[in-house]
N, C-alpha and C. Protein backbone atom coordinates (compact mmCIF):
# COMPACT_ATOMS: atom_id res chain seq x y z
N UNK A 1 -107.77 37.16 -22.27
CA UNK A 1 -106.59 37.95 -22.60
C UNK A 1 -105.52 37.71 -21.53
N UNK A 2 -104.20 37.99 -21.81
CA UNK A 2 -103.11 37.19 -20.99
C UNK A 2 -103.20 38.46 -19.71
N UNK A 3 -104.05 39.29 -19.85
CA UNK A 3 -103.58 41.02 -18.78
C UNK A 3 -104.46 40.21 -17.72
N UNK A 4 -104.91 39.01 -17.76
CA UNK A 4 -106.00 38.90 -16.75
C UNK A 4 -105.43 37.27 -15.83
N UNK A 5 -104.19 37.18 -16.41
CA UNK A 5 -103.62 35.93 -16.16
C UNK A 5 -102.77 36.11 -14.80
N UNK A 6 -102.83 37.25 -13.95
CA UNK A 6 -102.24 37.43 -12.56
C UNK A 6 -102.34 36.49 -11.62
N UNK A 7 -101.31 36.52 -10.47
CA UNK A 7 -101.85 36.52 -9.53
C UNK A 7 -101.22 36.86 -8.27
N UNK A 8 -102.00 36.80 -7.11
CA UNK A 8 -101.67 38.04 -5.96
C UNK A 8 -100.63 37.44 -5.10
N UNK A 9 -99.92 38.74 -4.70
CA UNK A 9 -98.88 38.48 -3.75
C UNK A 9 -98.88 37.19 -2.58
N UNK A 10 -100.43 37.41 -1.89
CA UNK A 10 -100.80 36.22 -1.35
C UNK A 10 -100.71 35.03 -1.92
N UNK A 11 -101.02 34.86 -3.40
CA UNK A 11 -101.08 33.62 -4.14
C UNK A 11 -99.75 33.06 -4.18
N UNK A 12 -98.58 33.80 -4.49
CA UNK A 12 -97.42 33.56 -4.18
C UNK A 12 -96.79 32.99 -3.18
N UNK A 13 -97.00 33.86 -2.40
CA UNK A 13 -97.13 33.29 -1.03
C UNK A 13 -97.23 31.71 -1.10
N UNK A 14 -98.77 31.83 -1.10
CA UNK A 14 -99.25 29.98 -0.68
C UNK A 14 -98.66 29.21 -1.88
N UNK A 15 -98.10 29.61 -2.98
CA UNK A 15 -97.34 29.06 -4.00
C UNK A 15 -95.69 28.43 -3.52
N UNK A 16 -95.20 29.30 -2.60
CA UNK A 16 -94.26 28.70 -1.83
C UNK A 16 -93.94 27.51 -1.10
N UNK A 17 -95.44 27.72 -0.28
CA UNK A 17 -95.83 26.53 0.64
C UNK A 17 -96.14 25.05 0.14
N UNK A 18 -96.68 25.31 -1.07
CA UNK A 18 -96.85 24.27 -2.17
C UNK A 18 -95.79 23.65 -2.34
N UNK A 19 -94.68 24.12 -3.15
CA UNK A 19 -94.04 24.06 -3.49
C UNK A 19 -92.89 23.16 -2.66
N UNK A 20 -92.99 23.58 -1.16
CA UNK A 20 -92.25 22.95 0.14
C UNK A 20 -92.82 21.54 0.02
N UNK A 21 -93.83 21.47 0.41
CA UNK A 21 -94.95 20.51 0.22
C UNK A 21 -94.34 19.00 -0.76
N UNK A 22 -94.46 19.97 -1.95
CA UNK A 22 -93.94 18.88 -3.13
C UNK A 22 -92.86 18.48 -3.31
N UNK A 23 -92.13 19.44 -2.61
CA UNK A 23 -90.28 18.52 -2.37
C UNK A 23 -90.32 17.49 -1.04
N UNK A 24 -90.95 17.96 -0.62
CA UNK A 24 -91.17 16.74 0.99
C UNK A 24 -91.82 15.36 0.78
N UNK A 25 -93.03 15.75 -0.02
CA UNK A 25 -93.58 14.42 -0.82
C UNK A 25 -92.62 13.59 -1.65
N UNK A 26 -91.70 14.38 -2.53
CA UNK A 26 -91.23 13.84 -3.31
C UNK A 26 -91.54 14.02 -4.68
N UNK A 27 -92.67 14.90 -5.23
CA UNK A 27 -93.54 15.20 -6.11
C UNK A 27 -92.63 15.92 -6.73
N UNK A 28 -91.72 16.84 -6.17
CA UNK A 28 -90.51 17.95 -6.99
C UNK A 28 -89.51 16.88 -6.88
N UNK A 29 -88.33 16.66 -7.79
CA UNK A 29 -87.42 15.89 -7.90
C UNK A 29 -86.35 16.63 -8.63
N UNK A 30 -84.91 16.79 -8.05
CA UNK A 30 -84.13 17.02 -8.76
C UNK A 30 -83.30 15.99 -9.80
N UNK A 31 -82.54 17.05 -10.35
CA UNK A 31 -81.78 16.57 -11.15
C UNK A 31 -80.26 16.80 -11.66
N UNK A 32 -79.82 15.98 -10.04
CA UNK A 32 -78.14 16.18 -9.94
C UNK A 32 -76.99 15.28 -10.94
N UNK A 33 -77.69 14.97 -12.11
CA UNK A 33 -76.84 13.89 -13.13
C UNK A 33 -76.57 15.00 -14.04
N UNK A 34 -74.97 15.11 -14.67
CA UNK A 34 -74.59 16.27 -14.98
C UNK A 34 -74.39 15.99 -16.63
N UNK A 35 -74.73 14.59 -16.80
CA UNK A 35 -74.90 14.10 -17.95
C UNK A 35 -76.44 14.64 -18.94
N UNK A 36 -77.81 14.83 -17.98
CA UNK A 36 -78.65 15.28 -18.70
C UNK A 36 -78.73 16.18 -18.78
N UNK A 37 -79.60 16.40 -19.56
CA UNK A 37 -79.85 18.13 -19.63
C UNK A 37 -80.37 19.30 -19.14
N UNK A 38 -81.05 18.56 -18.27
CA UNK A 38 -82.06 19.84 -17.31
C UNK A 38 -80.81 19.43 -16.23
N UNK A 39 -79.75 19.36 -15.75
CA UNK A 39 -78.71 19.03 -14.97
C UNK A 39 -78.87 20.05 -13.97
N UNK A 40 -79.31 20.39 -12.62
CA UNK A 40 -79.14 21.01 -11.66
C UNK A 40 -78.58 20.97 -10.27
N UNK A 41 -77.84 21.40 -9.38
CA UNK A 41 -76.85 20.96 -8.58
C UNK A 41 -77.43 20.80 -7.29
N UNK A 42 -77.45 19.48 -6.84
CA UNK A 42 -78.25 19.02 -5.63
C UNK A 42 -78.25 19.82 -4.58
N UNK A 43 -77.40 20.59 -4.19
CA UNK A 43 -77.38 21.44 -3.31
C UNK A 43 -77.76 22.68 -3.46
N UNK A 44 -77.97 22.62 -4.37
CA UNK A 44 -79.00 23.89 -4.52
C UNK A 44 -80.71 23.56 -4.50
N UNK A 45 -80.66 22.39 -5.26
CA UNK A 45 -81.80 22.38 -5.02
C UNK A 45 -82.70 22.04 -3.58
N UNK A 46 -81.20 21.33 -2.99
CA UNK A 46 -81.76 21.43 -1.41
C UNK A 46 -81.82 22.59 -0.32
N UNK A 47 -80.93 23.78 -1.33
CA UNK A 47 -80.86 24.38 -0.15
C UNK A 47 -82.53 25.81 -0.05
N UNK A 48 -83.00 26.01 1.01
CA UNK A 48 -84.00 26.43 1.06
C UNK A 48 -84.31 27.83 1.04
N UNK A 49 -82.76 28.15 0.89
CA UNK A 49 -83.26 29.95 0.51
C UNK A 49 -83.48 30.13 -1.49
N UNK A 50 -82.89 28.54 -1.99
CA UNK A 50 -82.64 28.93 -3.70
C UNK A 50 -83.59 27.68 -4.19
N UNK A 51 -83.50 26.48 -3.76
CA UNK A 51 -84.81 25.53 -4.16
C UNK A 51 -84.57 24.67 -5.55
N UNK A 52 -85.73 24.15 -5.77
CA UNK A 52 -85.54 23.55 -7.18
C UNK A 52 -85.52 25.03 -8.10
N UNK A 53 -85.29 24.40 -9.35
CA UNK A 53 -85.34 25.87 -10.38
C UNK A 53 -87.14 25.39 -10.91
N UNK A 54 -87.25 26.73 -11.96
CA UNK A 54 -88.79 26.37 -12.40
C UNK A 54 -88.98 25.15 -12.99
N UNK A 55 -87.78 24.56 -14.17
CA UNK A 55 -88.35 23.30 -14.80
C UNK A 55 -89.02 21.85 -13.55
N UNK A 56 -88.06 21.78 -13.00
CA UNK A 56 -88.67 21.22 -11.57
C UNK A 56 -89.73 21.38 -11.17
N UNK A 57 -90.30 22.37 -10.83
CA UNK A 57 -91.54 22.89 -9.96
C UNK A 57 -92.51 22.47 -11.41
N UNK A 58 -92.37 23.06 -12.38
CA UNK A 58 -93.51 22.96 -13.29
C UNK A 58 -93.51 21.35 -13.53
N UNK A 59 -93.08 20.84 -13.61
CA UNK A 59 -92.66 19.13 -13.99
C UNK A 59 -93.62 18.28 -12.70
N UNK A 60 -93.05 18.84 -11.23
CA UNK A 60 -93.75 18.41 -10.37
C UNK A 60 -94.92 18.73 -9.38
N UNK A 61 -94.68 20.10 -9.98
CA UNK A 61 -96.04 20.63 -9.14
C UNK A 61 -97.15 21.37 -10.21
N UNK A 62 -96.95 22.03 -10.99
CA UNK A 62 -97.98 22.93 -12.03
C UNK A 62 -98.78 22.29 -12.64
N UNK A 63 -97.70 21.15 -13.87
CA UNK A 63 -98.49 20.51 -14.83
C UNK A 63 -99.07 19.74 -14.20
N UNK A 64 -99.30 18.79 -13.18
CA UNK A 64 -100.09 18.01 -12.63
C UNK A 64 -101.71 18.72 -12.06
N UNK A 65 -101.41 19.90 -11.29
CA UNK A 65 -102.45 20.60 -10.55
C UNK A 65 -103.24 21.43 -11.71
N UNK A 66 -102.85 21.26 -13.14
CA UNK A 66 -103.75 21.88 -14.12
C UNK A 66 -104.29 21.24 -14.86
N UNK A 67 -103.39 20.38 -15.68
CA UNK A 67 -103.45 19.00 -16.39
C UNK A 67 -105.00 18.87 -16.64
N UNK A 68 -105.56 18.68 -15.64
CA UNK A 68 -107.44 17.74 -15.67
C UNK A 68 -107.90 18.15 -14.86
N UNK A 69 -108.21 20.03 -15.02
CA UNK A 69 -108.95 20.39 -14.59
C UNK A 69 -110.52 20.52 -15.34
N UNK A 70 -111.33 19.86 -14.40
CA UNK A 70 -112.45 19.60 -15.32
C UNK A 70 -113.54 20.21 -16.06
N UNK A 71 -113.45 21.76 -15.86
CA UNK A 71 -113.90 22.49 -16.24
C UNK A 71 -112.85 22.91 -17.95
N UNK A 72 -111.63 23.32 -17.43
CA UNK A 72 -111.01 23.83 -18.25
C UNK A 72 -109.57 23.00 -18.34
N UNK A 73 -109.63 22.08 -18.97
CA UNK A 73 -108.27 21.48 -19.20
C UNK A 73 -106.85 21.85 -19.64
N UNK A 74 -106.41 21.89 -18.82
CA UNK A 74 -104.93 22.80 -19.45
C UNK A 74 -104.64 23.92 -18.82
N UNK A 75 -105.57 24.67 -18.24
CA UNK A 75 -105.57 26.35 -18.11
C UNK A 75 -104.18 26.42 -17.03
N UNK A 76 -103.80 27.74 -17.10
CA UNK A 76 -102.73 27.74 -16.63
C UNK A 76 -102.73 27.96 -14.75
N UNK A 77 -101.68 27.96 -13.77
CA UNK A 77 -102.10 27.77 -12.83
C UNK A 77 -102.59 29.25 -11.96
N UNK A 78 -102.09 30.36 -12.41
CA UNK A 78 -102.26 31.78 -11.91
C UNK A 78 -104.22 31.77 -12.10
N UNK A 79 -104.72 30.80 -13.07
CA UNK A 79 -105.91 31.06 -14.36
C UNK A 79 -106.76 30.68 -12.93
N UNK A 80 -106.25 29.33 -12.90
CA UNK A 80 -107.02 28.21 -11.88
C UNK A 80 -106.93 28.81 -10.28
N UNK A 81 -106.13 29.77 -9.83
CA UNK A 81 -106.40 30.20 -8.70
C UNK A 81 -107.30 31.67 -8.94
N UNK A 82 -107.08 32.12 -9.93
CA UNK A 82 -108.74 33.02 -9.73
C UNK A 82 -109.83 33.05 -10.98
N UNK A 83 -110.15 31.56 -11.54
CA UNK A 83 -111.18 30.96 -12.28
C UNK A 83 -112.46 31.50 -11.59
N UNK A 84 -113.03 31.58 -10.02
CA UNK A 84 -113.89 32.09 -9.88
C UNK A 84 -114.48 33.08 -10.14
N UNK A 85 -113.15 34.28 -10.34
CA UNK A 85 -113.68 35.98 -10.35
C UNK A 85 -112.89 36.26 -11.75
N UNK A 86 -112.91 35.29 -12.67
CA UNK A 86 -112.52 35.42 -14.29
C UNK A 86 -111.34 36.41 -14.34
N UNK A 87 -110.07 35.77 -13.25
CA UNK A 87 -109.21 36.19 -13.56
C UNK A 87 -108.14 37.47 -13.17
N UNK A 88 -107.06 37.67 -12.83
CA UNK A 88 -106.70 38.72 -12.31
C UNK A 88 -105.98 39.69 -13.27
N UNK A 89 -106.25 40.90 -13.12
CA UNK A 89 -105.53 41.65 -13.71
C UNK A 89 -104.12 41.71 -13.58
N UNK A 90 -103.10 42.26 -14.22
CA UNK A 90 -102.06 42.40 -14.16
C UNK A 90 -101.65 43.52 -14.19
N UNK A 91 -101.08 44.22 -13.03
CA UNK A 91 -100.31 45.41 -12.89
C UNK A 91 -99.30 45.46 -13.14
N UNK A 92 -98.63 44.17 -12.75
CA UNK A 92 -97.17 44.02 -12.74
C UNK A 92 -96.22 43.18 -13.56
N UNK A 93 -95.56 43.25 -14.20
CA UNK A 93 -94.83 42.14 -14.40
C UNK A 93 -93.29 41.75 -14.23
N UNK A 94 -93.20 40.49 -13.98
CA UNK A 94 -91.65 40.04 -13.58
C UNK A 94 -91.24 39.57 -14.89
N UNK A 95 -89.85 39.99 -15.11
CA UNK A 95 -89.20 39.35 -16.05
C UNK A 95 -88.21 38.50 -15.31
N UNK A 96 -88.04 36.95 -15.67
CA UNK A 96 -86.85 36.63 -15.12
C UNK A 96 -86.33 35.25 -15.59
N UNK A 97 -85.53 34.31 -15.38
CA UNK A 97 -84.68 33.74 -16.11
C UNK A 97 -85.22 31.77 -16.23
N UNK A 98 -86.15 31.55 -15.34
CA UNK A 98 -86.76 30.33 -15.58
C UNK A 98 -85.89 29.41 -14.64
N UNK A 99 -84.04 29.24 -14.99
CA UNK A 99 -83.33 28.32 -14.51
C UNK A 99 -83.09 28.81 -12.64
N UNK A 100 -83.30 29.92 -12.24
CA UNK A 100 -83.07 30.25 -11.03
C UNK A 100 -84.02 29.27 -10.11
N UNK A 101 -83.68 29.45 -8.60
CA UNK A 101 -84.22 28.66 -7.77
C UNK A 101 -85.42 29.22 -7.47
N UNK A 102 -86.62 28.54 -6.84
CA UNK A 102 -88.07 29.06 -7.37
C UNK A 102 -87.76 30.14 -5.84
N UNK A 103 -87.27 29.44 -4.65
CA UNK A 103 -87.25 30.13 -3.24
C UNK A 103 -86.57 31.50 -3.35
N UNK A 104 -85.56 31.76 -4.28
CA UNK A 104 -84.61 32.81 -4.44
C UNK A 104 -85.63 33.83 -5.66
N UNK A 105 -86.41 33.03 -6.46
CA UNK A 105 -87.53 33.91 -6.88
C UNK A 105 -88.64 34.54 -6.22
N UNK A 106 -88.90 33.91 -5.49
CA UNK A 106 -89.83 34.33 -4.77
C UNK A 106 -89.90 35.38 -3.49
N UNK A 107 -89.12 34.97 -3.23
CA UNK A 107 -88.08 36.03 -2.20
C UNK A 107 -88.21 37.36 -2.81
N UNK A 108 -87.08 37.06 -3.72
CA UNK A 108 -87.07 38.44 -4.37
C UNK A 108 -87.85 39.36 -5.00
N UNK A 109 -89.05 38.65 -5.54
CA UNK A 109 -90.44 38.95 -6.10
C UNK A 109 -90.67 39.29 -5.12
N UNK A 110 -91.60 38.97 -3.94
CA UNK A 110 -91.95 39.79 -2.41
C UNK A 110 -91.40 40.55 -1.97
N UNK A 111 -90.01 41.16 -2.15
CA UNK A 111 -89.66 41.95 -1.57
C UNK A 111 -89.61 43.23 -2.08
N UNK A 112 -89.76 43.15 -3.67
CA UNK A 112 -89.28 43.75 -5.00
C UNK A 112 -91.08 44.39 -4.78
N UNK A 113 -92.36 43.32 -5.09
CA UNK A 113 -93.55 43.92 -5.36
C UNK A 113 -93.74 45.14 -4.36
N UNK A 114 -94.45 46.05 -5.01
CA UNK A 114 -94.83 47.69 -5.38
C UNK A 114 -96.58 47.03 -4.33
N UNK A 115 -96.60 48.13 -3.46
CA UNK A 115 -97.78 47.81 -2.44
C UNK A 115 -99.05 48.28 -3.45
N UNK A 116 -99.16 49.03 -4.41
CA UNK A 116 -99.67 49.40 -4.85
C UNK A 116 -99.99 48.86 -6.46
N UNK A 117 -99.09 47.44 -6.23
CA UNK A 117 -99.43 46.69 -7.50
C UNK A 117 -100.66 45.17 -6.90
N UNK A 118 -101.79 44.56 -7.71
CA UNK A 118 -102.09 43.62 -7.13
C UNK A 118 -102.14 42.30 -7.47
N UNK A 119 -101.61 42.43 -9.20
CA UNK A 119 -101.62 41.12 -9.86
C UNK A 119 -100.35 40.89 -10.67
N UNK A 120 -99.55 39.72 -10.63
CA UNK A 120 -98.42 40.21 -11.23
C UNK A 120 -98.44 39.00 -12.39
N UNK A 121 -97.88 39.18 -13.61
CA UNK A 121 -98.17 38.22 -14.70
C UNK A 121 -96.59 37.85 -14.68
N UNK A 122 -96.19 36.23 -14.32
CA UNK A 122 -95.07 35.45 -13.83
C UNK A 122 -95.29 34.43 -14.77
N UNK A 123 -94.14 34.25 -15.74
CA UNK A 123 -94.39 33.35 -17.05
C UNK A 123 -95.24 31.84 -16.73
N UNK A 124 -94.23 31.18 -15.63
CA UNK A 124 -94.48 30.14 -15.28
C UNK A 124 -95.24 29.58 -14.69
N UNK A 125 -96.12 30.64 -13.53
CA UNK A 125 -97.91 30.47 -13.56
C UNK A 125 -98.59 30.87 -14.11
N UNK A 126 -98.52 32.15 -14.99
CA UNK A 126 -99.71 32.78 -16.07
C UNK A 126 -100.12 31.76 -17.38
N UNK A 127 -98.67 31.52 -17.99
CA UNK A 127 -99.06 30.83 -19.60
C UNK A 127 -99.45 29.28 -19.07
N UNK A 128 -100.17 28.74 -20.02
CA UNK A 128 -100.24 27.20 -19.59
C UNK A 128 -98.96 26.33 -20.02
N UNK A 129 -98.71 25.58 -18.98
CA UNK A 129 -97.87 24.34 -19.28
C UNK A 129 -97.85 23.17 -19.69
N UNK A 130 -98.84 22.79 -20.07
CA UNK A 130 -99.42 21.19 -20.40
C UNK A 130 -99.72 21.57 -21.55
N UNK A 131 -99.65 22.63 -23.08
CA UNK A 131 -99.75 22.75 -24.19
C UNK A 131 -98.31 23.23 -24.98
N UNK A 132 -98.64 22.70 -25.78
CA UNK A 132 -97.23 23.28 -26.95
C UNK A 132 -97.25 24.50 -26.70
N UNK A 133 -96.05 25.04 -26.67
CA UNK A 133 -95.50 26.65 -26.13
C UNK A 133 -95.56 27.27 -27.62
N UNK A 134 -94.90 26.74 -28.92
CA UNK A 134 -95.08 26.94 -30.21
C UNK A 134 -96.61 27.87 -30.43
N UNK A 135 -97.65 27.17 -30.34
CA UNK A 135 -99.34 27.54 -30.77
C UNK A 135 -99.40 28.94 -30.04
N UNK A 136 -99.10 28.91 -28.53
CA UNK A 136 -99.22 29.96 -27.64
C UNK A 136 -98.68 31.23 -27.97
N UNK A 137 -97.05 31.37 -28.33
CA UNK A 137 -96.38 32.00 -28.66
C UNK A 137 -96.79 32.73 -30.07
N UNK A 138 -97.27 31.79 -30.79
CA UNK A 138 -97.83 32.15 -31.81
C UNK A 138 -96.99 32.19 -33.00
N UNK A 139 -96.92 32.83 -34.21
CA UNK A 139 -95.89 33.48 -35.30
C UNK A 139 -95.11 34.57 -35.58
N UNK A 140 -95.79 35.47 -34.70
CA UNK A 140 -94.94 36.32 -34.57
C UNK A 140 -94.66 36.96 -32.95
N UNK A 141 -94.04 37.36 -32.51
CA UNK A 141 -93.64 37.99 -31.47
C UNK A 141 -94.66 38.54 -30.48
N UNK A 142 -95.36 39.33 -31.29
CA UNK A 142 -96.51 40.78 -31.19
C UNK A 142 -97.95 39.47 -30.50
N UNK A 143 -97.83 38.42 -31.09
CA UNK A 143 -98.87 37.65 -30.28
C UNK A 143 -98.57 36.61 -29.37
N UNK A 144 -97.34 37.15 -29.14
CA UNK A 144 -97.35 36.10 -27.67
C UNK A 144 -97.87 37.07 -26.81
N UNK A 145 -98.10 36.36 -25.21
CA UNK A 145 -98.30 36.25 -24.37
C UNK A 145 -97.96 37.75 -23.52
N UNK A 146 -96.39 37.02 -23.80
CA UNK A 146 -95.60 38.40 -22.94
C UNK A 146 -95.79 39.92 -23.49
N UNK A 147 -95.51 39.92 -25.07
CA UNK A 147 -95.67 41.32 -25.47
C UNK A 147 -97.25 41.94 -25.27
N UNK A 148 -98.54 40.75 -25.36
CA UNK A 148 -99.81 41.34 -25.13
C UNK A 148 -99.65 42.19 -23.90
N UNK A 149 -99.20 41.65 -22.77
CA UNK A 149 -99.23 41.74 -21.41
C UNK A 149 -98.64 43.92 -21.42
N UNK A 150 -97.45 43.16 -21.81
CA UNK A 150 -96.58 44.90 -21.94
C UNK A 150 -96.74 45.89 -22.72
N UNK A 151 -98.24 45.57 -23.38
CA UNK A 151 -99.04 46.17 -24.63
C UNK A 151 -100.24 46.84 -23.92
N UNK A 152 -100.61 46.37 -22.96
CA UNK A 152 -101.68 46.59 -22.51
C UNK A 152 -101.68 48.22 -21.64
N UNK A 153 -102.80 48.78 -21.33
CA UNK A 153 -102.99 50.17 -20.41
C UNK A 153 -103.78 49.95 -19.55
N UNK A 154 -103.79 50.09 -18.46
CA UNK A 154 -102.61 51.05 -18.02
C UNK A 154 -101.26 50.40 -18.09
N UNK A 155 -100.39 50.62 -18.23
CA UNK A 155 -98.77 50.22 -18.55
C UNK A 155 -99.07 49.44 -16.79
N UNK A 156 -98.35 48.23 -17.12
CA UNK A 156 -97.89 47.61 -15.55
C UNK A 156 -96.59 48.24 -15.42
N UNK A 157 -96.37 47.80 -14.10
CA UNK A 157 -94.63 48.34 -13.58
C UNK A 157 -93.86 46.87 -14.38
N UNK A 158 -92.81 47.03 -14.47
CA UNK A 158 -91.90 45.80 -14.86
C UNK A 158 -90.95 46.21 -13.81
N UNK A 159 -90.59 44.62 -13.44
CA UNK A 159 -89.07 44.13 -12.39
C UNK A 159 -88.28 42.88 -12.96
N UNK A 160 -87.19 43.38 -13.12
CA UNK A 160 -86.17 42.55 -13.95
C UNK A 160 -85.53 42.23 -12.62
N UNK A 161 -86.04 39.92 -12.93
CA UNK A 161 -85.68 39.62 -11.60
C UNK A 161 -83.85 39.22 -11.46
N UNK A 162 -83.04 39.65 -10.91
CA UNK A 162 -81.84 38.86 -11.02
C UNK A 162 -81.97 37.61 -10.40
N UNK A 163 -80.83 36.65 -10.26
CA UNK A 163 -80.46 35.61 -9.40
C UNK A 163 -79.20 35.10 -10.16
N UNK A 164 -78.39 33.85 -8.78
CA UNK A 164 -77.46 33.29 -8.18
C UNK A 164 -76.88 32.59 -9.81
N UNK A 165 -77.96 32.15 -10.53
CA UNK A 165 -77.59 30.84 -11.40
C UNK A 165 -77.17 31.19 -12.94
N UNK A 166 -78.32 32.35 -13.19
CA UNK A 166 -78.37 32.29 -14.72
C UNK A 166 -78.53 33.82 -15.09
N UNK A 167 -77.87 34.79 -15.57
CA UNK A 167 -77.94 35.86 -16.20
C UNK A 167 -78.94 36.18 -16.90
N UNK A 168 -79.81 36.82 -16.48
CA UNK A 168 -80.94 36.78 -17.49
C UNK A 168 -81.06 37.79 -18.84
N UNK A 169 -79.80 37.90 -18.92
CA UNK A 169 -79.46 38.70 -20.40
C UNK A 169 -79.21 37.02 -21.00
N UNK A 170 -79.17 36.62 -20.84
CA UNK A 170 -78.74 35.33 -21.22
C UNK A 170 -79.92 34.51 -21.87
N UNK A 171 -81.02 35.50 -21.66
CA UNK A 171 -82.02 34.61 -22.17
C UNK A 171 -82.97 35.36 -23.09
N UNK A 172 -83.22 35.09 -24.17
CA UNK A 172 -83.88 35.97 -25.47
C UNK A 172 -85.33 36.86 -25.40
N UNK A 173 -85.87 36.13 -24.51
CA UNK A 173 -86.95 36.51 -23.74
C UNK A 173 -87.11 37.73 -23.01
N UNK A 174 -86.03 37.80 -21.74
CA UNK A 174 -86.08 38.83 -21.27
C UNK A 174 -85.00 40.24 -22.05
N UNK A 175 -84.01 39.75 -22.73
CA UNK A 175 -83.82 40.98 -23.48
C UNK A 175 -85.46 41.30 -24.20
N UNK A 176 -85.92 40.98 -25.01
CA UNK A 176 -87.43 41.21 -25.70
C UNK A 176 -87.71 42.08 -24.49
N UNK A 177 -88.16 41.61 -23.36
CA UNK A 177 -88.82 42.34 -22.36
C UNK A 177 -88.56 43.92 -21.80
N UNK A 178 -87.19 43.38 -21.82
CA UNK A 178 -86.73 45.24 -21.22
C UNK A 178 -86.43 46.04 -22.54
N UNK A 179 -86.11 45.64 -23.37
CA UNK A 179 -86.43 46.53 -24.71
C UNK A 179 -87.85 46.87 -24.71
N UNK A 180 -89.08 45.93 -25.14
CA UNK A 180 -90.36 46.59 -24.72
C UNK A 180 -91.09 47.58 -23.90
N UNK A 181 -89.97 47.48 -22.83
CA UNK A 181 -90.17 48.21 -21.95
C UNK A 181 -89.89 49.38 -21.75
N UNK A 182 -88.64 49.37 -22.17
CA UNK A 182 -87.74 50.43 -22.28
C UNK A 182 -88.16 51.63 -23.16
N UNK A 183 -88.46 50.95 -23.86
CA UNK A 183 -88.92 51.49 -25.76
C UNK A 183 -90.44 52.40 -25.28
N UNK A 184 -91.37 51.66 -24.37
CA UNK A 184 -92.59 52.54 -24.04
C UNK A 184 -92.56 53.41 -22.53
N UNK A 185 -91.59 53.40 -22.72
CA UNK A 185 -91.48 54.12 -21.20
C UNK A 185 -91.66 53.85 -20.34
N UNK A 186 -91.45 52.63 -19.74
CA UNK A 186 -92.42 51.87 -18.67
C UNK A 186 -91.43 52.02 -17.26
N UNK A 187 -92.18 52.05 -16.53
CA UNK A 187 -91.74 52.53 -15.01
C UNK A 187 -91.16 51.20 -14.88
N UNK A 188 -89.31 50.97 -14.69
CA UNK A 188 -88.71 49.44 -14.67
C UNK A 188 -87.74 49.25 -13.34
N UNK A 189 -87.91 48.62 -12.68
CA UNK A 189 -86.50 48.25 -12.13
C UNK A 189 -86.70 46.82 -11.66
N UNK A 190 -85.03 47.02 -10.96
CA UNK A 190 -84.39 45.85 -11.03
C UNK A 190 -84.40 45.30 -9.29
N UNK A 191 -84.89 44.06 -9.08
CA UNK A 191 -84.09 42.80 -8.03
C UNK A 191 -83.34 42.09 -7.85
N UNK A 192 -82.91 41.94 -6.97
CA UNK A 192 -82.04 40.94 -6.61
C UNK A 192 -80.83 40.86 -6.28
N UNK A 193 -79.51 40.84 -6.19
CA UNK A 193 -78.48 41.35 -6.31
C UNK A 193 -77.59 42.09 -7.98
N UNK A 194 -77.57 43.40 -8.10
CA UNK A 194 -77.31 43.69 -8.63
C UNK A 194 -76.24 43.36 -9.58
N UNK A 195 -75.31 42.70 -9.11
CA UNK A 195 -73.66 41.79 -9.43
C UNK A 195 -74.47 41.17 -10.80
N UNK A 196 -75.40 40.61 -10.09
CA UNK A 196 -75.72 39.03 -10.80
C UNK A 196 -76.31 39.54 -11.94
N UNK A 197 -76.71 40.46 -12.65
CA UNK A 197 -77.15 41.04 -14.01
C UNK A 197 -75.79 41.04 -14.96
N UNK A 198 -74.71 41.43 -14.31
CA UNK A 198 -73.99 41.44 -15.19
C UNK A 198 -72.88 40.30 -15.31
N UNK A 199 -72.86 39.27 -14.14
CA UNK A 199 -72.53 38.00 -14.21
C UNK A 199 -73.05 36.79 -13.98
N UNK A 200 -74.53 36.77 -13.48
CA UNK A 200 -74.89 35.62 -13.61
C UNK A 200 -74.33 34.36 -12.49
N UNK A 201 -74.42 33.57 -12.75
CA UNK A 201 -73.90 32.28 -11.21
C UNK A 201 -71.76 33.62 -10.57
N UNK A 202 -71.84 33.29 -9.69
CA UNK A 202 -70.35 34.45 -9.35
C UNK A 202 -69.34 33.57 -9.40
C-alpha cells in the first residue's frame, strides 16, 4: 500500500548527499538549451541552495539506483531504502511542484517537517519511476497513489511545499491535494516563502 512508501527525515538527508554526489560525477546533467523541453536555467541548476529540479535528479540519480534491483525490479526509491523493515509508514505528506530545485526542496522539507512526524510520502521517491505513470495512477483518481495516501488513518499532516520556479497551483496535482485535504480536515500548512504561492518564479 502507498501509506508504507515513506521515508525518514534522515533518509532525506543522505538523499541530498547523493544527489551532490551525482552532479559532481556528472550522473545529474542539466539542461540549459531553451529550445528543449525539460529547458532549465544553468544557474540554477548550479547554484547550491536551488540545484537541479526533480526531472534531473530522477533521470540521473533514482531511475538508475532502482531500475535492477534484483530482488524487486522497478520498486520505487523511498521502497528500496526501507525494503528491509517492509516499508515506512507515512505520517506526512509533501505536496509540491516537481519543476523546483531538489536543494530548495529539501531545505524546505527539513525545516517545515513536524518532530513528531516520521515518514513522509514525497512523489518522487515514494511512486516508482522506471514504470508507466498511466498503470500506477490508474483510471480513476481515487486509485492513485496520492489520494490512497490522504485516504488513509490516522490522517498524515500535509505541507504545501512553495518554491522560487513554479507555482504549484500551477500544477493539477497539487490543487487535487489541498482540496483532499481541505475537504477532510486535515491538519495543513504551508513552506517556503509565502510570495511564491501566489506568484511562482518573482
Amino acid at each position: 500500500h502507498p501509506k508504507y512508501w515513506g521515508v525518514s527525515k534522515k533518509q532525506l538527508e543522505d538523499f541530498e548527499q547523493k544527489v551532490r554526489v551525482a552532479m559532481f560525477t556528472g550522473a545529474i546533467r542539466g539542461q540549459p538549451d531553451r529550445t528543449k523541453k525539460r529547458y532549465y536555467p544553468q544557474e540554477r541548476f548550479d547554484d547550491p541552495t536551488i540545484g537541479p529540479n526533480m526531472h534531473q535528479v530522477n533521470a540521473g540519480l533514482i531511475k538508475p539506483r532502482t531500475m535492477n534491483h534484483p530482488e524487486l525490479p522497478g520498486l520505487s526509491y523511498a521502497v528500496l531504502c526501507n525494503l528491509a523493515t517492509g516499508g515506512l509508514r507515512c505520517d506526512l505528506f509533501f505536496s509540491h511542484a516537481w519543476d523546483e530545485g531538489v536543494f530548495e526542496f529539501i531545505n524546505n522539507a527539513l525545516k517545515a517537517w513536524p518532530d513528531e512526524c516520521k515518514g513522509a510520502y514525497i512523489c518522487f521517491l515514494a511512486n516508482p519511476q522506471t514504470h508507466a505513470i498511466d498503470p500506477l495512477l490508474g483510471k480513476n483518481v481515487t486509485d492513485s497513489p496520492f489520494y490512497r495516501v490522504l485516504c488513509t488513518q490516522p490522517k498524515p499532516r500535509v505541507i504545501m511545499l512553495a518554491n522560487s520556479n513554479t507555482p504549484i497551483h500551477s500544477r493539477w496535482w497539487c490543487i487535487l491535494e489541498a482540496f483532499l485535504a481541505v475537504l477532510q480536515n486535515f491538519n495543513v500548512s504551508i513552506a517556503g516563502r509565502s510570495l511564491e504561492f501566489l506568484s511562482g518564479a518573482l
